[in-house]
C-alpha atoms as a PDB file:
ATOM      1  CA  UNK A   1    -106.916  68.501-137.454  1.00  0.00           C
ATOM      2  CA  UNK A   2    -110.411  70.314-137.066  1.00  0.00           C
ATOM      3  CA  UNK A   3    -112.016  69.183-133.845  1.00  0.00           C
ATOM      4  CA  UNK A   4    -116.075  69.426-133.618  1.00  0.00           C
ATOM      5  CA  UNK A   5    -115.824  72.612-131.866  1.00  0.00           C
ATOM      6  CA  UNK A   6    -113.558  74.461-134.070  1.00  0.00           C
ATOM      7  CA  UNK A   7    -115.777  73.406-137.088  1.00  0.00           C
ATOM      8  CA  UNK A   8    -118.783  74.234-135.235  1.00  0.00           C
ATOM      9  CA  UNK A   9    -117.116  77.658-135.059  1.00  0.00           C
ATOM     10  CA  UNK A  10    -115.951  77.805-138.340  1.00  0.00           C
ATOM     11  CA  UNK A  11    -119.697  76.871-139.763  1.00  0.00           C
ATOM     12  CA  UNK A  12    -120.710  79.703-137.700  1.00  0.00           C
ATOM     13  CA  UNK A  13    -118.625  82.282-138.825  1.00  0.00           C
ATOM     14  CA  UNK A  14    -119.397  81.400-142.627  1.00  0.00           C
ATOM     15  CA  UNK A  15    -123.222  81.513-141.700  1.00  0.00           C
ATOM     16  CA  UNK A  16    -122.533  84.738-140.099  1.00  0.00           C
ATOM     17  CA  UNK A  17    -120.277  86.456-142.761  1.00  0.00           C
ATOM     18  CA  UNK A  18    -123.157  85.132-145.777  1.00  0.00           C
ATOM     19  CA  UNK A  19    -126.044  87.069-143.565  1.00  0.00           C
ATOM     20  CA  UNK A  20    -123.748  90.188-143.454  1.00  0.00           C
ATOM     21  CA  UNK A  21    -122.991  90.026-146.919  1.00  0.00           C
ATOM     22  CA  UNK A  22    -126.479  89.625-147.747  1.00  0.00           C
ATOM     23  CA  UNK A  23    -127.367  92.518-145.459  1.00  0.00           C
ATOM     24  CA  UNK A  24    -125.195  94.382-147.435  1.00  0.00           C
ATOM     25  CA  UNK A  25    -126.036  93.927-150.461  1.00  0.00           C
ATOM     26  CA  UNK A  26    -129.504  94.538-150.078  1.00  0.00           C
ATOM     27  CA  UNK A  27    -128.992  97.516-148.226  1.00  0.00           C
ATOM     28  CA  UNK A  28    -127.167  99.055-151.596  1.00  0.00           C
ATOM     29  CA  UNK A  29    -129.456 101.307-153.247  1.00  0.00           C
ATOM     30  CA  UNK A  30    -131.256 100.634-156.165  1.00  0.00           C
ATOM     31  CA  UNK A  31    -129.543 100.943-159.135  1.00  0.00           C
ATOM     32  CA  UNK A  32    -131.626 102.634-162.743  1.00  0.00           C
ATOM     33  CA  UNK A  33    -129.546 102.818-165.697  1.00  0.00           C
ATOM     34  CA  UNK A  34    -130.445 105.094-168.887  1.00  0.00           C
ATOM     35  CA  UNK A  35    -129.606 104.715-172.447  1.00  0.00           C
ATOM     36  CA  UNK A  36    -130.542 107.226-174.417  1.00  0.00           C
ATOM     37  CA  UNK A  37    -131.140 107.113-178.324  1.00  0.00           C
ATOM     38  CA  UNK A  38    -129.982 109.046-181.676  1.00  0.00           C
ATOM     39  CA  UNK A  39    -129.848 113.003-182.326  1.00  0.00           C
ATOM     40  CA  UNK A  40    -128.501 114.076-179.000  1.00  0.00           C
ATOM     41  CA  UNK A  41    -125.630 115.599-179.746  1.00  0.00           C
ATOM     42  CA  UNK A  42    -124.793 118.884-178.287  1.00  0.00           C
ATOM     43  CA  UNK A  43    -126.666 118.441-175.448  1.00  0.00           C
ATOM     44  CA  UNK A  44    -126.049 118.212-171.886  1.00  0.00           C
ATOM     45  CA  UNK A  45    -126.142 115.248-170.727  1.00  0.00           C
ATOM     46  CA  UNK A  46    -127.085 116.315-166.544  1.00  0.00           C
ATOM     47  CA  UNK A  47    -130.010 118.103-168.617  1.00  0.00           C
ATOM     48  CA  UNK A  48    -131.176 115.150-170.782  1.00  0.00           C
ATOM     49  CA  UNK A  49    -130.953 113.306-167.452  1.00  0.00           C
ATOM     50  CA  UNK A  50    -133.242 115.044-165.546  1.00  0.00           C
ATOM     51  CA  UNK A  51    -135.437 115.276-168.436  1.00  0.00           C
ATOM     52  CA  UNK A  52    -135.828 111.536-168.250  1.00  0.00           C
ATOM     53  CA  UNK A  53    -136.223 111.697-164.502  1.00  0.00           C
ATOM     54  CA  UNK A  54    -138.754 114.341-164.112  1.00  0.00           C
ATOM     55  CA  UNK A  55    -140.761 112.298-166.967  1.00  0.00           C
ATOM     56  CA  UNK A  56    -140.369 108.812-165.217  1.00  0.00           C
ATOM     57  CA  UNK A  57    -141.219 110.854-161.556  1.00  0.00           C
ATOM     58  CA  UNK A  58    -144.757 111.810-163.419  1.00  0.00           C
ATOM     59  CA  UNK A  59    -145.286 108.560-165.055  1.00  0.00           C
ATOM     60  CA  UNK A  60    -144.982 106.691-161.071  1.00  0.00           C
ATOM     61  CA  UNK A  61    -147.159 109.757-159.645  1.00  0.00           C
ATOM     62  CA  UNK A  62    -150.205 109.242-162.149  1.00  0.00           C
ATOM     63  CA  UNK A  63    -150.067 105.631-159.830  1.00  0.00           C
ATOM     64  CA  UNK A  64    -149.709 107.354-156.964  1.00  0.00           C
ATOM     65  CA  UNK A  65    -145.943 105.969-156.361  1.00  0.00           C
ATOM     66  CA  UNK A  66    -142.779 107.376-156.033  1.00  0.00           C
ATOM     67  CA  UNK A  67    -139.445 106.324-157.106  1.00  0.00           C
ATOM     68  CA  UNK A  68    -136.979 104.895-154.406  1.00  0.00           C
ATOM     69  CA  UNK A  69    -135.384 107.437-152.174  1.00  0.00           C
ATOM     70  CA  UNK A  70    -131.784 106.413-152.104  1.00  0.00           C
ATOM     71  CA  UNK A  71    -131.879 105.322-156.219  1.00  0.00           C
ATOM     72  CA  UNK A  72    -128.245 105.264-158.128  1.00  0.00           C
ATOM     73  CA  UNK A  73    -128.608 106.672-161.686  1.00  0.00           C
ATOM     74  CA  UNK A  74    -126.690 106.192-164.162  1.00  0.00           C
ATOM     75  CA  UNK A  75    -126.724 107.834-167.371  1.00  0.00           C
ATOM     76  CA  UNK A  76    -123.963 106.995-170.176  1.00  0.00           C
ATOM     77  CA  UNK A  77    -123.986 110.047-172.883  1.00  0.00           C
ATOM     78  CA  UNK A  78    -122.915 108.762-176.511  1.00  0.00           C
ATOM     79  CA  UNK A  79    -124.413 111.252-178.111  1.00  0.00           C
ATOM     80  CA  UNK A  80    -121.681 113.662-179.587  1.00  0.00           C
ATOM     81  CA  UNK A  81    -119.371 110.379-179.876  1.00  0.00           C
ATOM     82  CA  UNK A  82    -121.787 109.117-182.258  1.00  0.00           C
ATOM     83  CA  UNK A  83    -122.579 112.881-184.230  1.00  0.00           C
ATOM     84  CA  UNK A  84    -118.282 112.820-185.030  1.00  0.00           C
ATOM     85  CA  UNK A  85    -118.616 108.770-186.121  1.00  0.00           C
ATOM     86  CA  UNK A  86    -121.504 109.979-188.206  1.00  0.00           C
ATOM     87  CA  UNK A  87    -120.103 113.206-189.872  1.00  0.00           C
ATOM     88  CA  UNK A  88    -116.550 110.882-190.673  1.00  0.00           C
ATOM     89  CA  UNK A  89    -118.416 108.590-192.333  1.00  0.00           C
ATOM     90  CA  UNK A  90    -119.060 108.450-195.741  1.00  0.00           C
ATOM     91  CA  UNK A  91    -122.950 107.413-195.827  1.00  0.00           C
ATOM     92  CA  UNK A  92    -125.042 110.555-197.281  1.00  0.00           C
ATOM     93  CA  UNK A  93    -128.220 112.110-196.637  1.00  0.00           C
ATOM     94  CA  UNK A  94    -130.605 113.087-199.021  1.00  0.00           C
ATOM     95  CA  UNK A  95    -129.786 116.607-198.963  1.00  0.00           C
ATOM     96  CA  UNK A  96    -125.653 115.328-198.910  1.00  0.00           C
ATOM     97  CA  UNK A  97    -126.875 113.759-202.393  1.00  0.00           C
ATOM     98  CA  UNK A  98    -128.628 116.413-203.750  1.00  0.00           C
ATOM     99  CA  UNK A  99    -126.717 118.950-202.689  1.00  0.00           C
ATOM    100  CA  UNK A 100    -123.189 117.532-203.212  1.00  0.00           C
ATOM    101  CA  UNK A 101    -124.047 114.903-205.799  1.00  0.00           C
ATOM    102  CA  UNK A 102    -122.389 112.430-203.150  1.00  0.00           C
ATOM    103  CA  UNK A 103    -122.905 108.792-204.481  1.00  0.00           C
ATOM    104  CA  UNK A 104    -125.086 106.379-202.266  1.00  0.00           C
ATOM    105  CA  UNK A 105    -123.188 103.652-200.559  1.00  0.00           C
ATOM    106  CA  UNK A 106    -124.912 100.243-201.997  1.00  0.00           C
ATOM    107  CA  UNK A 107    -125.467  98.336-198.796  1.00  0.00           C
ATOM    108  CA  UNK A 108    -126.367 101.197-197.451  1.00  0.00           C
ATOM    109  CA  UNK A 109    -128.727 101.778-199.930  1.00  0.00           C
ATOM    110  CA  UNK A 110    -130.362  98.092-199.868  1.00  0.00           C
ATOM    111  CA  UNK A 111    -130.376  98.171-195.779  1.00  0.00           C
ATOM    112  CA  UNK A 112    -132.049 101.503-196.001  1.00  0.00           C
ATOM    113  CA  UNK A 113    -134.639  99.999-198.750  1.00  0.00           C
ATOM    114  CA  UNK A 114    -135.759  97.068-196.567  1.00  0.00           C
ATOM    115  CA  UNK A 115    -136.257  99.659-193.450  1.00  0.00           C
ATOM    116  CA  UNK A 116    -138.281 101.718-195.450  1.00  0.00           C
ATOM    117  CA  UNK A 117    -140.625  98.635-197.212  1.00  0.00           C
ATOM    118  CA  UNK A 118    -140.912  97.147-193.340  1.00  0.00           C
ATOM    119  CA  UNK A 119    -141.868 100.641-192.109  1.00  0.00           C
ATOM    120  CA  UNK A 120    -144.257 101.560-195.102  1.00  0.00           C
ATOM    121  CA  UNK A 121    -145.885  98.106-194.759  1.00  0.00           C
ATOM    122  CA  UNK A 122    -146.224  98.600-190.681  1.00  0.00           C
ATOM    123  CA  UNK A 123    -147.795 102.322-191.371  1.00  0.00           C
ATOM    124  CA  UNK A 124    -150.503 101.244-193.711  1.00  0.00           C
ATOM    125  CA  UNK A 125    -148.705 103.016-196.885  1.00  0.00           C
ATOM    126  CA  UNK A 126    -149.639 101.602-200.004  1.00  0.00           C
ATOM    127  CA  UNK A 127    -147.804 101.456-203.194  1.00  0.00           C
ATOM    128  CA  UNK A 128    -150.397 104.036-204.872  1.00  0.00           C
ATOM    129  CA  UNK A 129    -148.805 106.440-202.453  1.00  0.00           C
ATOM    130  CA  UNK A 130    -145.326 106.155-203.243  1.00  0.00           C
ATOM    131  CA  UNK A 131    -146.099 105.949-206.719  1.00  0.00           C
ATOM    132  CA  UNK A 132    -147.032 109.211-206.412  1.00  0.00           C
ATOM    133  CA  UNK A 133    -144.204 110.813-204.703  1.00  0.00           C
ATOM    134  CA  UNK A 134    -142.149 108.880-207.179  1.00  0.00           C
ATOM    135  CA  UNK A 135    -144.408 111.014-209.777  1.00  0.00           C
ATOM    136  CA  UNK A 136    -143.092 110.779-213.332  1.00  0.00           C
ATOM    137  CA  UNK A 137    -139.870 110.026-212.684  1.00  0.00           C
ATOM    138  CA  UNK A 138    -138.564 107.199-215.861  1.00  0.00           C
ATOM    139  CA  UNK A 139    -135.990 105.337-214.044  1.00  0.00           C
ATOM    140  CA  UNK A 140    -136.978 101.833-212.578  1.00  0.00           C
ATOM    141  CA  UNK A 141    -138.785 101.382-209.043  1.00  0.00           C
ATOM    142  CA  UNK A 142    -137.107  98.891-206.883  1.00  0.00           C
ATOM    143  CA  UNK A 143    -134.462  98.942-203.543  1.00  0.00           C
ATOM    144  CA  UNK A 144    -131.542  99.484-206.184  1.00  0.00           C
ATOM    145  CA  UNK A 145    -133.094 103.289-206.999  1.00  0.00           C
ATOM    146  CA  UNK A 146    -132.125 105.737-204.643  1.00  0.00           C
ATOM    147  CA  UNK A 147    -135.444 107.945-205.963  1.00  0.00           C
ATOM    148  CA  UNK A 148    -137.948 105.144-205.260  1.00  0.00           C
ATOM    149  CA  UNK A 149    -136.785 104.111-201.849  1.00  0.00           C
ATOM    150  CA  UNK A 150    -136.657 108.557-201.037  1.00  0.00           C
ATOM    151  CA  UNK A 151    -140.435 107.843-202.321  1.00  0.00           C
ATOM    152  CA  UNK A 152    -140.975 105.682-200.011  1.00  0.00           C
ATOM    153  CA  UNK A 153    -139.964 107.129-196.862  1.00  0.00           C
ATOM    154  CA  UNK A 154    -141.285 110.774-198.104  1.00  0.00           C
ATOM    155  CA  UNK A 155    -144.565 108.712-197.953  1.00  0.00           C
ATOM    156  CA  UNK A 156    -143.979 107.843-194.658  1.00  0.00           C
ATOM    157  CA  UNK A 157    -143.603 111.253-193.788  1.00  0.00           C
ATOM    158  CA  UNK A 158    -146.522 112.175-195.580  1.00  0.00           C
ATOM    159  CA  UNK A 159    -148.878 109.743-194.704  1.00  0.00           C
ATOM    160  CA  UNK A 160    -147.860 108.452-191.250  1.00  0.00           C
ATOM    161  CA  UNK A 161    -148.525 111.875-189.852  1.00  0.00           C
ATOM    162  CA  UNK A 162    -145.231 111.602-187.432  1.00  0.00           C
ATOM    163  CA  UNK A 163    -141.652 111.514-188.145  1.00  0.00           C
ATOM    164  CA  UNK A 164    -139.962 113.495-190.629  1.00  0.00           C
ATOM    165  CA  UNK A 165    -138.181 112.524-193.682  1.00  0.00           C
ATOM    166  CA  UNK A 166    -134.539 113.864-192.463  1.00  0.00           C
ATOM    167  CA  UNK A 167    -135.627 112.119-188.749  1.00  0.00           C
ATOM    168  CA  UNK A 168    -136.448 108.864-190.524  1.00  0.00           C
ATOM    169  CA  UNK A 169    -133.076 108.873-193.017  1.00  0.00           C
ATOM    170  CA  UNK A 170    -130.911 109.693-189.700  1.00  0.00           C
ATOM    171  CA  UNK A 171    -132.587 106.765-187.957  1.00  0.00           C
ATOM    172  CA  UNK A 172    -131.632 104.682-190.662  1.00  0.00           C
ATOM    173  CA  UNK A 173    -128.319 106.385-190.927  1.00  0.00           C
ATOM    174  CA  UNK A 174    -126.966 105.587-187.427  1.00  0.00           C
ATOM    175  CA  UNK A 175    -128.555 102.381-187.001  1.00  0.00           C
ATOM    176  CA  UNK A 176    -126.357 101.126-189.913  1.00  0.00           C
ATOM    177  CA  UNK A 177    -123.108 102.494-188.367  1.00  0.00           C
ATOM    178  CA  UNK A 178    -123.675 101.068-185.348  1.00  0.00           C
ATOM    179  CA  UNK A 179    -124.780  97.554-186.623  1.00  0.00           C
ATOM    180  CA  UNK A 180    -122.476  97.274-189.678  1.00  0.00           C
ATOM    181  CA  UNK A 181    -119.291  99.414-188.847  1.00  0.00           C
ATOM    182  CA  UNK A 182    -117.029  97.791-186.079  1.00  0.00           C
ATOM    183  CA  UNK A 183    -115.390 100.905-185.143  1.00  0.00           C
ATOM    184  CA  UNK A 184    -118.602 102.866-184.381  1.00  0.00           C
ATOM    185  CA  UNK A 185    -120.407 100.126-182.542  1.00  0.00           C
ATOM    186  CA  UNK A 186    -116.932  99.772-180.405  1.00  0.00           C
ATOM    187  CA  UNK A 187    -116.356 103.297-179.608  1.00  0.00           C
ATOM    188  CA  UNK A 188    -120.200 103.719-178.665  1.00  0.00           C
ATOM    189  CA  UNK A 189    -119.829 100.570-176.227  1.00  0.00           C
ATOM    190  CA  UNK A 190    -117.333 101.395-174.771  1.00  0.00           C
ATOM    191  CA  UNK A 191    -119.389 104.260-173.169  1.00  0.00           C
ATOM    192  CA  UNK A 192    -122.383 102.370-172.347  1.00  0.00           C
ATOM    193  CA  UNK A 193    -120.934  99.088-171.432  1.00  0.00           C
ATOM    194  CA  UNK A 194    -118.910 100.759-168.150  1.00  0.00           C
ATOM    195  CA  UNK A 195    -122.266 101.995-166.938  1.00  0.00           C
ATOM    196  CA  UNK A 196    -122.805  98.243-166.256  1.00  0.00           C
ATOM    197  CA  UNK A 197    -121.675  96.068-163.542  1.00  0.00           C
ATOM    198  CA  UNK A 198    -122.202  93.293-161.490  1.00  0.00           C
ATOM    199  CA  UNK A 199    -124.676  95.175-159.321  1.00  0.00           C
ATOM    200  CA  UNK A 200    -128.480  94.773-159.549  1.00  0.00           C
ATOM    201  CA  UNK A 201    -129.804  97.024-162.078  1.00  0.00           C
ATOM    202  CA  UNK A 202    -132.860  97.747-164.403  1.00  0.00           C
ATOM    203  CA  UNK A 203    -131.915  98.998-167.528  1.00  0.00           C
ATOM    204  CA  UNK A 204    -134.327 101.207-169.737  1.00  0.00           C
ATOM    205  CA  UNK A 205    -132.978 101.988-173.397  1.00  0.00           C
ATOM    206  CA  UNK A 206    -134.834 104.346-175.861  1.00  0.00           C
ATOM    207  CA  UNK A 207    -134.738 103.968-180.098  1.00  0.00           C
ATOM    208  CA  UNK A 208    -130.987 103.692-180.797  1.00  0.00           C
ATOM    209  CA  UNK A 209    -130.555 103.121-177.327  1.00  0.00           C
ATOM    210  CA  UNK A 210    -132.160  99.650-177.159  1.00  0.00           C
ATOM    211  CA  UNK A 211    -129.819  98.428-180.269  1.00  0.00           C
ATOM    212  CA  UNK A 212    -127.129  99.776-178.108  1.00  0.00           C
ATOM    213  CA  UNK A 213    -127.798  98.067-174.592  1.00  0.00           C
ATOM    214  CA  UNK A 214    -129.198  94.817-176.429  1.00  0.00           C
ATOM    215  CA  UNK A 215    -125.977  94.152-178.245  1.00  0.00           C
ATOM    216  CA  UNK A 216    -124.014  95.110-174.995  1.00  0.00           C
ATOM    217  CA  UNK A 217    -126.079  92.907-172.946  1.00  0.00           C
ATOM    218  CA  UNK A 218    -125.517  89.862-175.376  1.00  0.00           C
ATOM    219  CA  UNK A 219    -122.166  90.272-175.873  1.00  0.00           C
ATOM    220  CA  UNK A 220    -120.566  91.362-172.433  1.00  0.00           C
ATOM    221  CA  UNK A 221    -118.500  88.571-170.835  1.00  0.00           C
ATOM    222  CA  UNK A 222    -118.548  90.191-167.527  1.00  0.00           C
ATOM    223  CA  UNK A 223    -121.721  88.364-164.457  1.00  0.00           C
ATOM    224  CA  UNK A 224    -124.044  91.579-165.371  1.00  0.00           C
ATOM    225  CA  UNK A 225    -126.994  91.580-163.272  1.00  0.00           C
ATOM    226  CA  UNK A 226    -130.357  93.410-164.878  1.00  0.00           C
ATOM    227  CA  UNK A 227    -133.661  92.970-163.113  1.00  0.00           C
ATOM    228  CA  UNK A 228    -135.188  94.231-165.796  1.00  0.00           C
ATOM    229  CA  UNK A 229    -134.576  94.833-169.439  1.00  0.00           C
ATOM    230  CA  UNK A 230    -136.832  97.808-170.397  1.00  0.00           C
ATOM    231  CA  UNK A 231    -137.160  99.212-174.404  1.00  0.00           C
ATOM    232  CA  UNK A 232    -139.248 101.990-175.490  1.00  0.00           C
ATOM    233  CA  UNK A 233    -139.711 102.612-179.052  1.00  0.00           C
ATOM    234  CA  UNK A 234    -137.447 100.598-180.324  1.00  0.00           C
ATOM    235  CA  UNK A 235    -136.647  99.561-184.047  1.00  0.00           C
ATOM    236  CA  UNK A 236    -135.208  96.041-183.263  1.00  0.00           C
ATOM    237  CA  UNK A 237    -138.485  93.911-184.961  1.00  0.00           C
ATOM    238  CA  UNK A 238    -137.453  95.751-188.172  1.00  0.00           C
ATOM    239  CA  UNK A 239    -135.709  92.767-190.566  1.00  0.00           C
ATOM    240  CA  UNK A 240    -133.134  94.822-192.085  1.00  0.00           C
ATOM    241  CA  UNK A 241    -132.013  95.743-188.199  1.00  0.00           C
ATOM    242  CA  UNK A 242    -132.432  92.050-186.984  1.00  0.00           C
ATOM    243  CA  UNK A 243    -130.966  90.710-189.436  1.00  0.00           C
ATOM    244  CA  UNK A 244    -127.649  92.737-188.310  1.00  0.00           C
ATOM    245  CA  UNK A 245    -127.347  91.441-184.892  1.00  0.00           C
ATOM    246  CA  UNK A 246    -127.851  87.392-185.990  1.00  0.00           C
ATOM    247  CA  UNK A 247    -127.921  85.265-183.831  1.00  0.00           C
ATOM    248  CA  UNK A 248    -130.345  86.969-181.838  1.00  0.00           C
ATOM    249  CA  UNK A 249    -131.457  85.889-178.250  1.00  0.00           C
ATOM    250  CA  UNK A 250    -132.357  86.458-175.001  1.00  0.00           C
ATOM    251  CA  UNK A 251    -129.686  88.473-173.178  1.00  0.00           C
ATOM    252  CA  UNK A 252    -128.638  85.965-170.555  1.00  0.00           C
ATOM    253  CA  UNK A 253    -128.084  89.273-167.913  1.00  0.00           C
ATOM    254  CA  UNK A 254    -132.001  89.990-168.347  1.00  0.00           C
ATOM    255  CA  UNK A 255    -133.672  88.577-165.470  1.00  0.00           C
ATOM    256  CA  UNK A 256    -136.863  90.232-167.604  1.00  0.00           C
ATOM    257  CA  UNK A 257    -137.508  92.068-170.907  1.00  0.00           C
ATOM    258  CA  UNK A 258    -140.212  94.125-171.191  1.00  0.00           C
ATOM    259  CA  UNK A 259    -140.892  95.936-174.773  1.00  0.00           C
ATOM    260  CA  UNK A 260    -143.373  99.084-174.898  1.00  0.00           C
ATOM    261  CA  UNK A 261    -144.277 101.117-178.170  1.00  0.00           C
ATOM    262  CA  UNK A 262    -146.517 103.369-179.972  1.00  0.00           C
ATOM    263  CA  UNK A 263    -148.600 101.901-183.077  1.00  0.00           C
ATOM    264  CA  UNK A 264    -148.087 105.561-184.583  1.00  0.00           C
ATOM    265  CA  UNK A 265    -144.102 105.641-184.191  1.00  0.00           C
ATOM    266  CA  UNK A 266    -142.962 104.667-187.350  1.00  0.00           C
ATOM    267  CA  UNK A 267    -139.398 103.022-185.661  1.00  0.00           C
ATOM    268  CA  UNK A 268    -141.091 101.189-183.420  1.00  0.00           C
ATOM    269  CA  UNK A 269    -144.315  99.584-185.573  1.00  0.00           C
ATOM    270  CA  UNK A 270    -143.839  96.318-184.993  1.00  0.00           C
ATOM    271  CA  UNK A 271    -143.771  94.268-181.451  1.00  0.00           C
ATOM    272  CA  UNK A 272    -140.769  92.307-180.081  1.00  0.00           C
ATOM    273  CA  UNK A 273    -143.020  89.058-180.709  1.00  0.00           C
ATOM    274  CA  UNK A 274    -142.418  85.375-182.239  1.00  0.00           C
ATOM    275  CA  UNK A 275    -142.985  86.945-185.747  1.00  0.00           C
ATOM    276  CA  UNK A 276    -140.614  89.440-185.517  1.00  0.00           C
ATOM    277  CA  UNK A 277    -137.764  88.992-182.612  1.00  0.00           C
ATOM    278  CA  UNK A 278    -138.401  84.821-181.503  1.00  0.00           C
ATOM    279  CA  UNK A 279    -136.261  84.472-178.599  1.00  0.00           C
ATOM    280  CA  UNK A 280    -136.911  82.506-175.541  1.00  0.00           C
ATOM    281  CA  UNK A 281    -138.257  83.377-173.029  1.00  0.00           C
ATOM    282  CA  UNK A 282    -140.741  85.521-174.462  1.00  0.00           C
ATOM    283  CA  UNK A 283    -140.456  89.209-174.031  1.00  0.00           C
ATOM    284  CA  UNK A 284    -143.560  90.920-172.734  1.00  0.00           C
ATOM    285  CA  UNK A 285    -145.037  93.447-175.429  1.00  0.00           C
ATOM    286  CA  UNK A 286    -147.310  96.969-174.366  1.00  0.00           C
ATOM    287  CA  UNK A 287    -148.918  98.028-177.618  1.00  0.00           C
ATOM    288  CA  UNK A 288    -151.205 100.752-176.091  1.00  0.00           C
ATOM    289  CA  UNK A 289    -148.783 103.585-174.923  1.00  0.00           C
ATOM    290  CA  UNK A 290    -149.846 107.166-176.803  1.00  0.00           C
ATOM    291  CA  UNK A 291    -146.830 109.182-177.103  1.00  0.00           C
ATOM    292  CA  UNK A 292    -148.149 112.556-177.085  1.00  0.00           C
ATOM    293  CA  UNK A 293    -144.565 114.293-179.004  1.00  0.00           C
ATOM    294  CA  UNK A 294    -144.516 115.507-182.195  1.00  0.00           C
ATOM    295  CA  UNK A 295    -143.620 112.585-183.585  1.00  0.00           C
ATOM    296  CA  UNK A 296    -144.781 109.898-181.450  1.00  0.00           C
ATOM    297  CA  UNK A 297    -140.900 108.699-180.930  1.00  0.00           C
ATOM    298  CA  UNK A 298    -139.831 111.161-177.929  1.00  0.00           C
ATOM    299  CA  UNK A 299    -138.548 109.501-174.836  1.00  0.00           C
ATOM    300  CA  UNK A 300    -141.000 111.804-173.092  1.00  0.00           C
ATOM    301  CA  UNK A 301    -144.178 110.215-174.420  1.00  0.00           C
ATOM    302  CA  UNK A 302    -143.105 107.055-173.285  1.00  0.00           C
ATOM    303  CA  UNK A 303    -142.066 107.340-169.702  1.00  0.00           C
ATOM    304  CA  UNK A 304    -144.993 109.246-168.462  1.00  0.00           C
ATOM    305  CA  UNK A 305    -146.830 106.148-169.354  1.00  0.00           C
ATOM    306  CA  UNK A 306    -148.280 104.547-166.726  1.00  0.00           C
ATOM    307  CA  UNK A 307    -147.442 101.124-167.714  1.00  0.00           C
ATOM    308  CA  UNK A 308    -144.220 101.552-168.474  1.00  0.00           C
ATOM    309  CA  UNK A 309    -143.325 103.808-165.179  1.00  0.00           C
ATOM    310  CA  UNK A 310    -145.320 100.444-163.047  1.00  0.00           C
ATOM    311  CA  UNK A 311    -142.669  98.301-164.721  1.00  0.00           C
ATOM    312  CA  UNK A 312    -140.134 100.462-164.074  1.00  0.00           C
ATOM    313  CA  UNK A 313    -141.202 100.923-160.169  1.00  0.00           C
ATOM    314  CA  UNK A 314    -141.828  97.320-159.678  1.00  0.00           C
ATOM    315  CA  UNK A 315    -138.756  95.994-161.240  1.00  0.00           C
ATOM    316  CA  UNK A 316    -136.444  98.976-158.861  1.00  0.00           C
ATOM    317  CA  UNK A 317    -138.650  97.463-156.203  1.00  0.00           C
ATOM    318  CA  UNK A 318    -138.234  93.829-156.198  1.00  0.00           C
END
């Protein structure tokens, strides 16, 4: 039996070993994890790191802050995984078609259709200006026609003053492997997911890079721990995308989600709101971040934002 003392003692040592754990675990250091997006292939991923680093270091000084001292990061590189997915799979380009006279893959063709209609009807693109890229061309108009939905997204390029035809098509391209072909979404998660563990962590995920970490975040058995959920510019309000990942929700690891974009950057038009991504509890939407890159996508015009580098700082902080 367990006398009164030898309880008392034992009561004590549990109090004791809790504080030490505790102790422990919030001397670890603070833990920033980076998932990057699409067309990165061939690039060095200690490079692209300190890329994002040096941008996030001037977003925190324009707010006279600095990033923690002792901060763990953690950056998992996909990038040339996902060019060899790409290049084995048998979805074309436009210049694939032309070119090669490749045939279009139909459900490619229809997801790529409703991208394009939610990304004219976010830019302001009106059917007069597709009509005329379309020009005289005699065959019917409608997401079925490979011509009229190239229309479209050559309007896009044309009118929306940002990203590129070939930079919207590859968008498109490697947002439908990853949401519709098992194999590529596997092989990509199993290079993000590792980066991921039980430890406290805020997690910031550019463009392809937020489908990536949300779908890893929802679906990961394991007790993940993310302070913060952090997405720049990312395409997950369009439908067509949405629709893929059904049933959405909250990712029960987020302690947080916060959701910036560009109005200009034609992926990321629309907010993360009740219209477009209803999930509860509400993620927090910054509409007023002006990307300064070419075409108002790059990961650099977003982190040097201040709002999204205050996030970023408080969330590391808390």
């Amino acid at each position: 039996m367990i006398n009164r003392r030898n309880l008392l003692s034992l009561a004590t040592g549990l109090a004791v070993s809790a504080v030490s754990q505790a102790k422990a675990a919030s001397s670890d250091p603070a833990r920033l994890v980076l998932i990057h997006g699409r067309s990165q292939q061939g690039r060095d991923p200690a490079e692209l790191k300190s890329i994002w680093m040096d941008t996030l270091h001037r977003g925190a000084a324009k707010i006279n802050r600095n990033l923690p001292d002792d901060l763990e990061v953690v950056f998992p590189y996909y990038g040339d995984k996902l060019d060899e997915l790409a290049r084995q799979s048998e979805i074309p380009l436009t210049n694939d078609v032309q070119a090669k006279g490749n045939p279009v893959d139909d459900d490619f063709l229809k997801f790529q259709a409703s991208v394009a209609e939610s990304m004219r009807q976010g830019a302001g693109i009106t059917n007069a200006q597709v009509q005329q890229e379309f020009g005289t061309n005699t065959t019917e108009r409608g997401p079925q026609n490979f011509a009229w939905v190239q229309a479209i997204i050559r309007a896009i390029d044309r009118n929306a003053g940002a990203a590129s035809q070939t930079t919207i098509e590859t968008i498109m391209r490697d947002v439908y492997l990853y949401t519709t072909r098992a194999g590529v979404r596997d092989e990509v998660d199993r290079i993000v997911g590792p980066a991921l563990n039980e430890k406290p962590c805020v997690v910031i995920a550019h463009s392809l890079g937020s489908v990536v970490a949300y779908n890893v975040l929802r679906t990961d058995r394991r007790n993940l721990n993310v302070k913060a959920f952090i997405t720049v510019g990312s395409p997950l309000a369009i439908r067509a995308i949405r629709d893929q990942l059904r049933p959405i929700g909250f990712p029960a690891p987020a302690k947080a989600w916060y959701n910036a974009f560009d109005p200009r950057d034609v992926v990321a038009l629309y907010p993360l709101d009740a219209a477009n991504f209803p999930v509860s509890p509400t993620i927090e939407n910054y509409g007023k971040v002006r990307n300064g890159t070419d075409n108002r996508h790059g990961i650099i015009g977003y982190l040097d934002d201040v709002d999204v580098a205050t996030h970023a700082l408080n969330a590391l902080a808390s």
